[in-house]
PDB file of N, CA and C in Angstrom:
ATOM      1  N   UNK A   1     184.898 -18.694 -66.039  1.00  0.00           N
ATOM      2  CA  UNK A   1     185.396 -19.227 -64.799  1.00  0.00           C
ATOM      3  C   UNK A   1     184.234 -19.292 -63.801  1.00  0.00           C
ATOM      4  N   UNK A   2     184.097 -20.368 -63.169  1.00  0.00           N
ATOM      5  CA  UNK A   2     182.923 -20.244 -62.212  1.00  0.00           C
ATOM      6  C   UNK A   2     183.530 -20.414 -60.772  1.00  0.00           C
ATOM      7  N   UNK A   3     182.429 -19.359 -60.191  1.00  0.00           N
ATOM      8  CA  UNK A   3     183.152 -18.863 -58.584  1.00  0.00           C
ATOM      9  C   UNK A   3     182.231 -20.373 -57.927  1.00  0.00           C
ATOM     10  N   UNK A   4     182.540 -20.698 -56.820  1.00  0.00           N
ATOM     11  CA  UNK A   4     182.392 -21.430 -56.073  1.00  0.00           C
ATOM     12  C   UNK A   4     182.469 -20.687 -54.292  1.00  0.00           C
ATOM     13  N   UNK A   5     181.871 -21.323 -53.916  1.00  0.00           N
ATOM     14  CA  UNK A   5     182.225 -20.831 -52.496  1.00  0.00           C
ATOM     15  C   UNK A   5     182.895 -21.055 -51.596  1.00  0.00           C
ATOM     16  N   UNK A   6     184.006 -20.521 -51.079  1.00  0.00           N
ATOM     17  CA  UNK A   6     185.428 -21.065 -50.009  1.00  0.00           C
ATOM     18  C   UNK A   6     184.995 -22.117 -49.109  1.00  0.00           C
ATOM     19  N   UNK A   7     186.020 -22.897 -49.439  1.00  0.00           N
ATOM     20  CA  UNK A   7     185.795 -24.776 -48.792  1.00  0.00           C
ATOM     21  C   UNK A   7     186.455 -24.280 -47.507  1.00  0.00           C
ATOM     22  N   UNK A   8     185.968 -24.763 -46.460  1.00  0.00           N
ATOM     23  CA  UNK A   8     186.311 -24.369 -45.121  1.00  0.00           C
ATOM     24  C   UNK A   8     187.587 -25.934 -44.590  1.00  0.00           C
ATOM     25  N   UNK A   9     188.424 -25.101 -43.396  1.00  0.00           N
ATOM     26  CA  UNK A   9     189.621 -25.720 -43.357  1.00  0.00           C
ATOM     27  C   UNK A   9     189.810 -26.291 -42.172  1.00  0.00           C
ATOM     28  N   UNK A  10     189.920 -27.534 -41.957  1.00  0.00           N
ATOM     29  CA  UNK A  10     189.842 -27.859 -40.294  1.00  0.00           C
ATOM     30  C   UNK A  10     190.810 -28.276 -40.063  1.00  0.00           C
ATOM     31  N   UNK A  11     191.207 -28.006 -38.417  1.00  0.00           N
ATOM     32  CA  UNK A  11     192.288 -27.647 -37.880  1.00  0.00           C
ATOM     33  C   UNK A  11     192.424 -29.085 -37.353  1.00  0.00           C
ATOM     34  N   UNK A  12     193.274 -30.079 -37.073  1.00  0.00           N
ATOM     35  CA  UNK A  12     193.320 -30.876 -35.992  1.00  0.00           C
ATOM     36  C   UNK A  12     194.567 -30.656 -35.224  1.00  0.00           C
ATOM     37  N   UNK A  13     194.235 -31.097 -34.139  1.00  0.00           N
ATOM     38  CA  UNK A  13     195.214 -31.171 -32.727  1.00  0.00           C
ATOM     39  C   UNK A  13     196.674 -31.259 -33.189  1.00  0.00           C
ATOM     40  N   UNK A  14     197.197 -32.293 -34.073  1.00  0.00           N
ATOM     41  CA  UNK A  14     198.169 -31.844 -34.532  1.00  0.00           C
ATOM     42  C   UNK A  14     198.768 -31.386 -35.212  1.00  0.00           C
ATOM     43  N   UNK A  15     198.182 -30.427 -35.903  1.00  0.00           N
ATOM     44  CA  UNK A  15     198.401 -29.343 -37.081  1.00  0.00           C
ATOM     45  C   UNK A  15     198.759 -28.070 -36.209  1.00  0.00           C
ATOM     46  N   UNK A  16     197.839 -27.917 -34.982  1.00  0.00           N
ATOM     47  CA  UNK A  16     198.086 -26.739 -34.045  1.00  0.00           C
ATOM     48  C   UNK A  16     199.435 -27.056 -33.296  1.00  0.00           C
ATOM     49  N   UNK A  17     199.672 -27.730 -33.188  1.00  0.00           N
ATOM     50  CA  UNK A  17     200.928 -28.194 -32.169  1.00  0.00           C
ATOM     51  C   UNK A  17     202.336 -28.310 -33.196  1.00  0.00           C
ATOM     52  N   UNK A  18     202.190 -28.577 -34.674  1.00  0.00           N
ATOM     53  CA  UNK A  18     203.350 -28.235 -35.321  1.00  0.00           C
ATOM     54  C   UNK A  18     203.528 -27.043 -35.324  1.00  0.00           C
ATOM     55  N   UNK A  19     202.513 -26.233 -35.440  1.00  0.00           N
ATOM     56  CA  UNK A  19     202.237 -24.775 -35.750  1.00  0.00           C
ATOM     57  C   UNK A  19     203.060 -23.911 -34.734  1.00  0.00           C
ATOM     58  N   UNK A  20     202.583 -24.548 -33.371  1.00  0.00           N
ATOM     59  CA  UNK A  20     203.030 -23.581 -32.152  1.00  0.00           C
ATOM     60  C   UNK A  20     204.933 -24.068 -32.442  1.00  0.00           C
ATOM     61  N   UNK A  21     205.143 -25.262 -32.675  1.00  0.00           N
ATOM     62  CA  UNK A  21     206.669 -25.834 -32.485  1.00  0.00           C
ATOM     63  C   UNK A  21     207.538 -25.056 -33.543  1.00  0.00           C
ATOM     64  N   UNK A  22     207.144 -24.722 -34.901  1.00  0.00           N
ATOM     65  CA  UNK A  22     207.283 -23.990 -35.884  1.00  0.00           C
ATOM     66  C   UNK A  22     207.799 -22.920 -35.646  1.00  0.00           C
ATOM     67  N   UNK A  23     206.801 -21.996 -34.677  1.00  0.00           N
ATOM     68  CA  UNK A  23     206.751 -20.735 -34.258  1.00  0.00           C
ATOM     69  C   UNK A  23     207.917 -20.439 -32.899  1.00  0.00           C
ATOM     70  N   UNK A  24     207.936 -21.742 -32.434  1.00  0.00           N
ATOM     71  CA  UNK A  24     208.833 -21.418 -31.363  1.00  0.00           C
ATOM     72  C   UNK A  24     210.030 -21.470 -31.830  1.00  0.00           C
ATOM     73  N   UNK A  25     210.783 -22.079 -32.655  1.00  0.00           N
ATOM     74  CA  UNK A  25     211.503 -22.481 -33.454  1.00  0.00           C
ATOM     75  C   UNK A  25     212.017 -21.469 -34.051  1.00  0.00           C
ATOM     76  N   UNK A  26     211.349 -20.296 -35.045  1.00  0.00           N
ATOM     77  CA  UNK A  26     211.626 -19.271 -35.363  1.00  0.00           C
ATOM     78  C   UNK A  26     211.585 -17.965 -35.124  1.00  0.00           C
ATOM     79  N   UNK A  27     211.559 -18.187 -33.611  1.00  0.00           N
ATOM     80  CA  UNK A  27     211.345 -17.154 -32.372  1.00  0.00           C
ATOM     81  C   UNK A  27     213.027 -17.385 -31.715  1.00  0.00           C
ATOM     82  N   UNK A  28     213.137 -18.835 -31.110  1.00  0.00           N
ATOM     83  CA  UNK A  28     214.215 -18.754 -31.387  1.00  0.00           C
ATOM     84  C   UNK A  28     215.766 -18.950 -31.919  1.00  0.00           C
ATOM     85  N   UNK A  29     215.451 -18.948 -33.283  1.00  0.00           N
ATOM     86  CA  UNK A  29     215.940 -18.305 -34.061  1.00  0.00           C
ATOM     87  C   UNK A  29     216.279 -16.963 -34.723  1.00  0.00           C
ATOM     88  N   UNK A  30     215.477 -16.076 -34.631  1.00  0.00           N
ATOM     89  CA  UNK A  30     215.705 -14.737 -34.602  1.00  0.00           C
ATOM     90  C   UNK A  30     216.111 -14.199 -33.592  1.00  0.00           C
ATOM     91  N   UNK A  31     215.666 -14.672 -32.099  1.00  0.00           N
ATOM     92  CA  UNK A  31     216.965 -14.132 -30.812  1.00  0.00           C
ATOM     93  C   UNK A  31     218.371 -14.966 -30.789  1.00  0.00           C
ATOM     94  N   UNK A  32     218.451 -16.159 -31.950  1.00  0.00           N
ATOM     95  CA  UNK A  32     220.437 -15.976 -31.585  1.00  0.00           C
ATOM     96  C   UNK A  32     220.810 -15.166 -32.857  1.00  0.00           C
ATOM     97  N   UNK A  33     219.970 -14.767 -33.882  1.00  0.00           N
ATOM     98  CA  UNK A  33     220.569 -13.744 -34.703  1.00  0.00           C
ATOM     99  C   UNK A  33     221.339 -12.700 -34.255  1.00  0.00           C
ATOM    100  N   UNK A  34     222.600 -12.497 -34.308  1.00  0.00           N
ATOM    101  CA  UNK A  34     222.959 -11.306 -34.077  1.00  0.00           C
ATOM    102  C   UNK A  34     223.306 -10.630 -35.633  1.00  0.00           C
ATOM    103  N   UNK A  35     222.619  -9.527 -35.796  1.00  0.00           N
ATOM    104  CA  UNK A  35     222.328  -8.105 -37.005  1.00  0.00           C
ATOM    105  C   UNK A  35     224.124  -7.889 -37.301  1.00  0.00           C
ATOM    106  N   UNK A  36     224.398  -7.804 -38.506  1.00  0.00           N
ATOM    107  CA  UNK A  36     225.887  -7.610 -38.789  1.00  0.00           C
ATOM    108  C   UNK A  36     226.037  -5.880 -38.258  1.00  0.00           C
ATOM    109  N   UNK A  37     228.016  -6.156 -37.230  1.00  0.00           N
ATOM    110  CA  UNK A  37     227.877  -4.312 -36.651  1.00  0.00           C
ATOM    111  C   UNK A  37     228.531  -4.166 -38.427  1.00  0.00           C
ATOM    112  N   UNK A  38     227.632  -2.239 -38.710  1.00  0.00           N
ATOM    113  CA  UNK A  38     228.570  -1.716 -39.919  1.00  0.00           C
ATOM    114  C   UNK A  38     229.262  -0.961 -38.812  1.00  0.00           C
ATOM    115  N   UNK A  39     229.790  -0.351 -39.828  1.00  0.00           N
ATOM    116  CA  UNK A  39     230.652   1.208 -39.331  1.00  0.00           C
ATOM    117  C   UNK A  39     229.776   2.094 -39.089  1.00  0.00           C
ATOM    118  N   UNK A  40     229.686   3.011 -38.064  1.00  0.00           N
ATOM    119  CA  UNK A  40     229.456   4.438 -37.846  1.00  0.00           C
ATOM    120  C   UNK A  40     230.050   5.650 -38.093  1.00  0.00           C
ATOM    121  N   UNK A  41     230.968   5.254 -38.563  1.00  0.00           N
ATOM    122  CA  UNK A  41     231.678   6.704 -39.060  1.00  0.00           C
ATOM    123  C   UNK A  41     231.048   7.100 -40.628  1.00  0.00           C
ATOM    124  N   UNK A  42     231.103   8.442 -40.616  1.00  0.00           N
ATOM    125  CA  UNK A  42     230.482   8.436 -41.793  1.00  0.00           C
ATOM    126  C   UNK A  42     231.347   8.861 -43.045  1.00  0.00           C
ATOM    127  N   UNK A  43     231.153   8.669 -44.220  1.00  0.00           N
ATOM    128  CA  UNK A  43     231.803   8.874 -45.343  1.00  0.00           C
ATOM    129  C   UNK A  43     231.802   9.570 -45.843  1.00  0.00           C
ATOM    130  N   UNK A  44     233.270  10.500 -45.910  1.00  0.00           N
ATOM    131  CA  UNK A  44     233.465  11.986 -46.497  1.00  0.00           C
ATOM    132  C   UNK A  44     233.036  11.531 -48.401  1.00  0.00           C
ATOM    133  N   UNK A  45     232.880  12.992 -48.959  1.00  0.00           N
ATOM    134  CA  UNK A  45     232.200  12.811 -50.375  1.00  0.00           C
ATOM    135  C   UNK A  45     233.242  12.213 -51.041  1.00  0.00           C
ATOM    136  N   UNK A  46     234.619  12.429 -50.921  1.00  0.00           N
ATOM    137  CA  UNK A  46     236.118  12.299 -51.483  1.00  0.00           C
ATOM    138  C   UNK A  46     235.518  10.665 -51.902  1.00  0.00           C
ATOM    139  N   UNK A  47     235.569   9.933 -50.729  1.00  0.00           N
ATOM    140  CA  UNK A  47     235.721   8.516 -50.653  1.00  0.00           C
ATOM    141  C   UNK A  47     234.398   8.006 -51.017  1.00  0.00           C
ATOM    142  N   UNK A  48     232.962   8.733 -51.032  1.00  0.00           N
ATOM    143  CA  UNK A  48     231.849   8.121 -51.987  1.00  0.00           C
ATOM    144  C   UNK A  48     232.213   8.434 -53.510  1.00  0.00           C
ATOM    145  N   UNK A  49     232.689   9.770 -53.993  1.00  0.00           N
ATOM    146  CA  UNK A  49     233.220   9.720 -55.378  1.00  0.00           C
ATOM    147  C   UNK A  49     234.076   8.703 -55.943  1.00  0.00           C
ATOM    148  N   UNK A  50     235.088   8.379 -54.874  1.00  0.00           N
ATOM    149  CA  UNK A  50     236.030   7.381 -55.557  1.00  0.00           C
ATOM    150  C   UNK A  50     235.265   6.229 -55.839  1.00  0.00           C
ATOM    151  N   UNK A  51     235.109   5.917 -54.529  1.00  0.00           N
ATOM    152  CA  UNK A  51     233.710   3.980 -54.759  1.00  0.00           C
ATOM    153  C   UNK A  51     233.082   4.048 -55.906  1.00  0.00           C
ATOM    154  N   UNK A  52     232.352   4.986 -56.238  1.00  0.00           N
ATOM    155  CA  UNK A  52     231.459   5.066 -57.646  1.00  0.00           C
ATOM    156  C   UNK A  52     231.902   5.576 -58.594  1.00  0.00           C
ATOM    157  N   UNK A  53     233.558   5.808 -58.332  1.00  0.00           N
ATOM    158  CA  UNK A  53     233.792   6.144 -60.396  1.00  0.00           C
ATOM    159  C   UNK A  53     233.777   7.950 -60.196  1.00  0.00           C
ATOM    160  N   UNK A  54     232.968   8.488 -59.950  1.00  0.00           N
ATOM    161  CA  UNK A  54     233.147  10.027 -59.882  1.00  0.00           C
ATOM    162  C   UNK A  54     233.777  10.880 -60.126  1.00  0.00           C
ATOM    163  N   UNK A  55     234.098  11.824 -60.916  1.00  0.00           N
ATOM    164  CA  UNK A  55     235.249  13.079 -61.071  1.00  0.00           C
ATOM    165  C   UNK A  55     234.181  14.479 -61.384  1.00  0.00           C
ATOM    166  N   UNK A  56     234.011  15.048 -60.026  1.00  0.00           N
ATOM    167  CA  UNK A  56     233.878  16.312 -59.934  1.00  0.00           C
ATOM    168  C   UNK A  56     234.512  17.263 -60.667  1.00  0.00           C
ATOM    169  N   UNK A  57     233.354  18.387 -61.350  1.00  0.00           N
ATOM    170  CA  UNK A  57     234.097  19.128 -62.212  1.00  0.00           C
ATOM    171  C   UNK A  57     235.162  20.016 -61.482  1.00  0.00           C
ATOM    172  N   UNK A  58     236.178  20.580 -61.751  1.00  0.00           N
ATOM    173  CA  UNK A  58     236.624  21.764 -61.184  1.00  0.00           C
ATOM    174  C   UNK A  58     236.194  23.033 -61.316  1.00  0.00           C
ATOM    175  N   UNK A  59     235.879  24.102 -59.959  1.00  0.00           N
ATOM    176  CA  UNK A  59     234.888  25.066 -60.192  1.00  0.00           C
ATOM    177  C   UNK A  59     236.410  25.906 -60.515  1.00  0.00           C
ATOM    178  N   UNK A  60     236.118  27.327 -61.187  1.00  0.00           N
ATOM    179  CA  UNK A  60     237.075  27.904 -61.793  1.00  0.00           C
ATOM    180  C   UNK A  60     236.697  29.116 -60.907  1.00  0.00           C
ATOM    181  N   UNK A  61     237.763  30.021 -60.229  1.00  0.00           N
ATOM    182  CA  UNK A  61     236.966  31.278 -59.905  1.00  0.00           C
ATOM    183  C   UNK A  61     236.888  32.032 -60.984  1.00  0.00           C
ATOM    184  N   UNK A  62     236.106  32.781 -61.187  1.00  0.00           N
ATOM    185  CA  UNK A  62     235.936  34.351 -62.070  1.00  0.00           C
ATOM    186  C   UNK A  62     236.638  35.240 -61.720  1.00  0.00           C
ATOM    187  N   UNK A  63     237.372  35.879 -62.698  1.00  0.00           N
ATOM    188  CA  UNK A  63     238.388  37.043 -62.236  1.00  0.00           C
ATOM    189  C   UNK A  63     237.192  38.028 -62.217  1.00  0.00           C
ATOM    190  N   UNK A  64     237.965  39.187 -61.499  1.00  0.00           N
ATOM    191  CA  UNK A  64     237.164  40.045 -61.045  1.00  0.00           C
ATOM    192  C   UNK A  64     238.215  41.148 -61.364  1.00  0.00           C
ATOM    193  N   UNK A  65     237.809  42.162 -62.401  1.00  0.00           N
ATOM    194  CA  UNK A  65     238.615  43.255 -62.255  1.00  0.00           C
ATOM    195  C   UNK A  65     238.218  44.662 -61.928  1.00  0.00           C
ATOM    196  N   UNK A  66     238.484  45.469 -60.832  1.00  0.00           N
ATOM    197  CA  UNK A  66     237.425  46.429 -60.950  1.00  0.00           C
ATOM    198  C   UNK A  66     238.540  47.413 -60.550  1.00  0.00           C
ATOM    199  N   UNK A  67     237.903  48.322 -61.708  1.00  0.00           N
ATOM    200  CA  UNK A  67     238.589  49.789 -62.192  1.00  0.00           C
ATOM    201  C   UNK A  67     237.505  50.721 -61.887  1.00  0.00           C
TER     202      UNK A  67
END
């Protein structure tokens, strides 16, 4: 493969002026975005186990007999 040396890139007057219109454009566009609201409440484990399928083992107590 043979390297060559970077071909330089010229700008004209109206390449800069799409550029800036471009930019304004997707300026605003991201201020009428409004971000989706989630919920703030947060999610007990009960209801993340269920969503994903989950079944927690049951812990057993240990009897305890003392003589």
């Amino acid at each position: 493969m043979l390297r060559r040396p970077p071909t330089s890139i010229e700008l004209k007057l109206d390449d800069i002026s799409e550029y800036e219109e471009m930019k304004q454009n997707k300026e605003k566009q991201q201020k009428s975005f409004s971000p989706p609201v989630w919920s703030v409440a947060p999610k007990t484990n009960k209801e993340i186990y269920a969503r994903i399928g989950y079944v927690p083992p049951e812990h057993v107590q240990p009897h305890t007999n003392m003589m």
